[in-house]
Protein backbone atom coordinates (compact mmCIF):
# COMPACT_ATOMS: atom_id res chain seq x y z
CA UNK A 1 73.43 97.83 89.28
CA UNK A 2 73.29 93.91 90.23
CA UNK A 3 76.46 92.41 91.66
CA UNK A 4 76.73 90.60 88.26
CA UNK A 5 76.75 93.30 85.95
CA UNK A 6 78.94 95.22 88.47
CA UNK A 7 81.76 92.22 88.48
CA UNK A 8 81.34 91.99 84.44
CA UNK A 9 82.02 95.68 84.59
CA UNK A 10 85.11 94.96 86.56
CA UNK A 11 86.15 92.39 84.06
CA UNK A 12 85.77 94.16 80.94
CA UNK A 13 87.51 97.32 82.45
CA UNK A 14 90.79 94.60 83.62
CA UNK A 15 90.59 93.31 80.21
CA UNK A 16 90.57 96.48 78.39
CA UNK A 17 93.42 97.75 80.62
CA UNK A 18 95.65 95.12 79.40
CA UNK A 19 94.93 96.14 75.88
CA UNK A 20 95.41 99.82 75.96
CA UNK A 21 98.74 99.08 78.53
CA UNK A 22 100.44 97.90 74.71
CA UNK A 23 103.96 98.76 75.05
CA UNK A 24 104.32 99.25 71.70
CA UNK A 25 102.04 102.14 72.31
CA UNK A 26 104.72 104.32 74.87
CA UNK A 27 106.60 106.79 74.07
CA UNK A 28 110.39 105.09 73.76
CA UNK A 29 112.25 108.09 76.17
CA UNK A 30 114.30 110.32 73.75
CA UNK A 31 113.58 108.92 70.31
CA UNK A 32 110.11 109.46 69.97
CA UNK A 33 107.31 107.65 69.74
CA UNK A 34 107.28 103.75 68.58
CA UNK A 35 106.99 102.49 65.64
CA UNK A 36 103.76 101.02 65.65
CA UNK A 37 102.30 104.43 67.23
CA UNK A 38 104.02 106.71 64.15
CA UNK A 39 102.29 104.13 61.67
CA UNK A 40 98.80 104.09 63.93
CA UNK A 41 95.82 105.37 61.45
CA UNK A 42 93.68 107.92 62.56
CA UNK A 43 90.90 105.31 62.79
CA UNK A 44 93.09 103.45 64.70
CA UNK A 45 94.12 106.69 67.18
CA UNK A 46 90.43 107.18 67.46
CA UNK A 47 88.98 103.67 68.55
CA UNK A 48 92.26 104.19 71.16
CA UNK A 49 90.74 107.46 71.79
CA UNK A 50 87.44 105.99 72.52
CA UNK A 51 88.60 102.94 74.53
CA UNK A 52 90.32 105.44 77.22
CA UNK A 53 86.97 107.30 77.23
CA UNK A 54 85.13 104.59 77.92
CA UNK A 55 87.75 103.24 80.32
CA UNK A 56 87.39 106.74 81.88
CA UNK A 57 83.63 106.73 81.86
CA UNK A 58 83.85 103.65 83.54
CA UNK A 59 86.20 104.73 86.35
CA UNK A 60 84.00 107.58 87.14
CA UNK A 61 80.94 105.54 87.84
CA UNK A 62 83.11 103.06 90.08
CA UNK A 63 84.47 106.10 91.78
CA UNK A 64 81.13 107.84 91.92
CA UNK A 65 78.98 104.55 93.50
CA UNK A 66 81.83 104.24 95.60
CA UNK A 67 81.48 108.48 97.41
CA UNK A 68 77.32 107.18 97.18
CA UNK A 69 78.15 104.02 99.34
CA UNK A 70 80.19 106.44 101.28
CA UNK A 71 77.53 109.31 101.64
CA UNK A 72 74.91 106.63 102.42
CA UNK A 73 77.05 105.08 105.39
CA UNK A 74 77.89 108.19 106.94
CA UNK A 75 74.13 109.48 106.81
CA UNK A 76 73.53 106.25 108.62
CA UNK A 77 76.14 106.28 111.14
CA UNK A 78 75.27 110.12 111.63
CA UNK A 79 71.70 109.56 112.15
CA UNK A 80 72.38 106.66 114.28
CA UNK A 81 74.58 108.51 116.66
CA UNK A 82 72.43 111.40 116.83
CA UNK A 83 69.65 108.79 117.85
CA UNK A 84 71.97 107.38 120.44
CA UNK A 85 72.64 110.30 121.99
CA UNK A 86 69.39 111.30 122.44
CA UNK A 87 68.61 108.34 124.15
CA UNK A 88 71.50 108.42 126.29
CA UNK A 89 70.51 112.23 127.37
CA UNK A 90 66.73 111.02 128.10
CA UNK A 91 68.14 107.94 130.03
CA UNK A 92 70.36 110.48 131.91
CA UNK A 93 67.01 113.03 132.67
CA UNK A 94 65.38 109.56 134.06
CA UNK A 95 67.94 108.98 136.24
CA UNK A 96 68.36 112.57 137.80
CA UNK A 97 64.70 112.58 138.31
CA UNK A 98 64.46 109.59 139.87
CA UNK A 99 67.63 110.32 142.38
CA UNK A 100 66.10 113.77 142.84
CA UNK A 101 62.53 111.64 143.58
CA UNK A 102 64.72 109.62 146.14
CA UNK A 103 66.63 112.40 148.09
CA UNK A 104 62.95 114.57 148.82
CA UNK A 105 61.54 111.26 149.85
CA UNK A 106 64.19 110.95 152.93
């Protein structure tokens, strides 16, 4: 997914947001629902249905490239450290040999 798409993915999921966060939708505490959600149509309940699926949808691939990213950089950093610490133990067998070389020499 390009940067692009990605940021007009980000856009259209603010913008839809806004519209489903109606406050004529909420539940009014203790007298029920509003008065605009008692008169809603069933068409209507389901295109509200299907814009919090797709907001959902949505939220699930953000969260899901997000644990990738995640998985990807700790592979990385794993494999990197394991590499460094290799080369830190060889460096260290180079050294001991060489002081070991130095102290039969004398």
């Amino acid at each position: 997914m390009t940067s692009d798409s990605m940021e007009a993915g980000r856009h259209f999921l603010q913008q839809e947001r806004l519209r489903l966060l109606d406050p004529d939708l909420f539940v009014d505490g203790a007298e029920g629902m509003s008065h605009e959600a008692k008169h809603m149509s069933r068409s209507e309940w389901l295109s509200l249905l299907r814009r919090q699926e797709l907001l959902h949808r949505m939220e699930m691939e953000r969260w899901e490239e997000a644990l990738a990213a995640a998985t990807e950089l700790l592979r990385k950093v794993s494999s990197n450290l394991f590499s460094n610490l290799l080369s830190l133990l060889l460096l260290l067998l180079l050294l001991l040999f060489s002081l070991q070389q130095q102290l039969l020499e004398q």
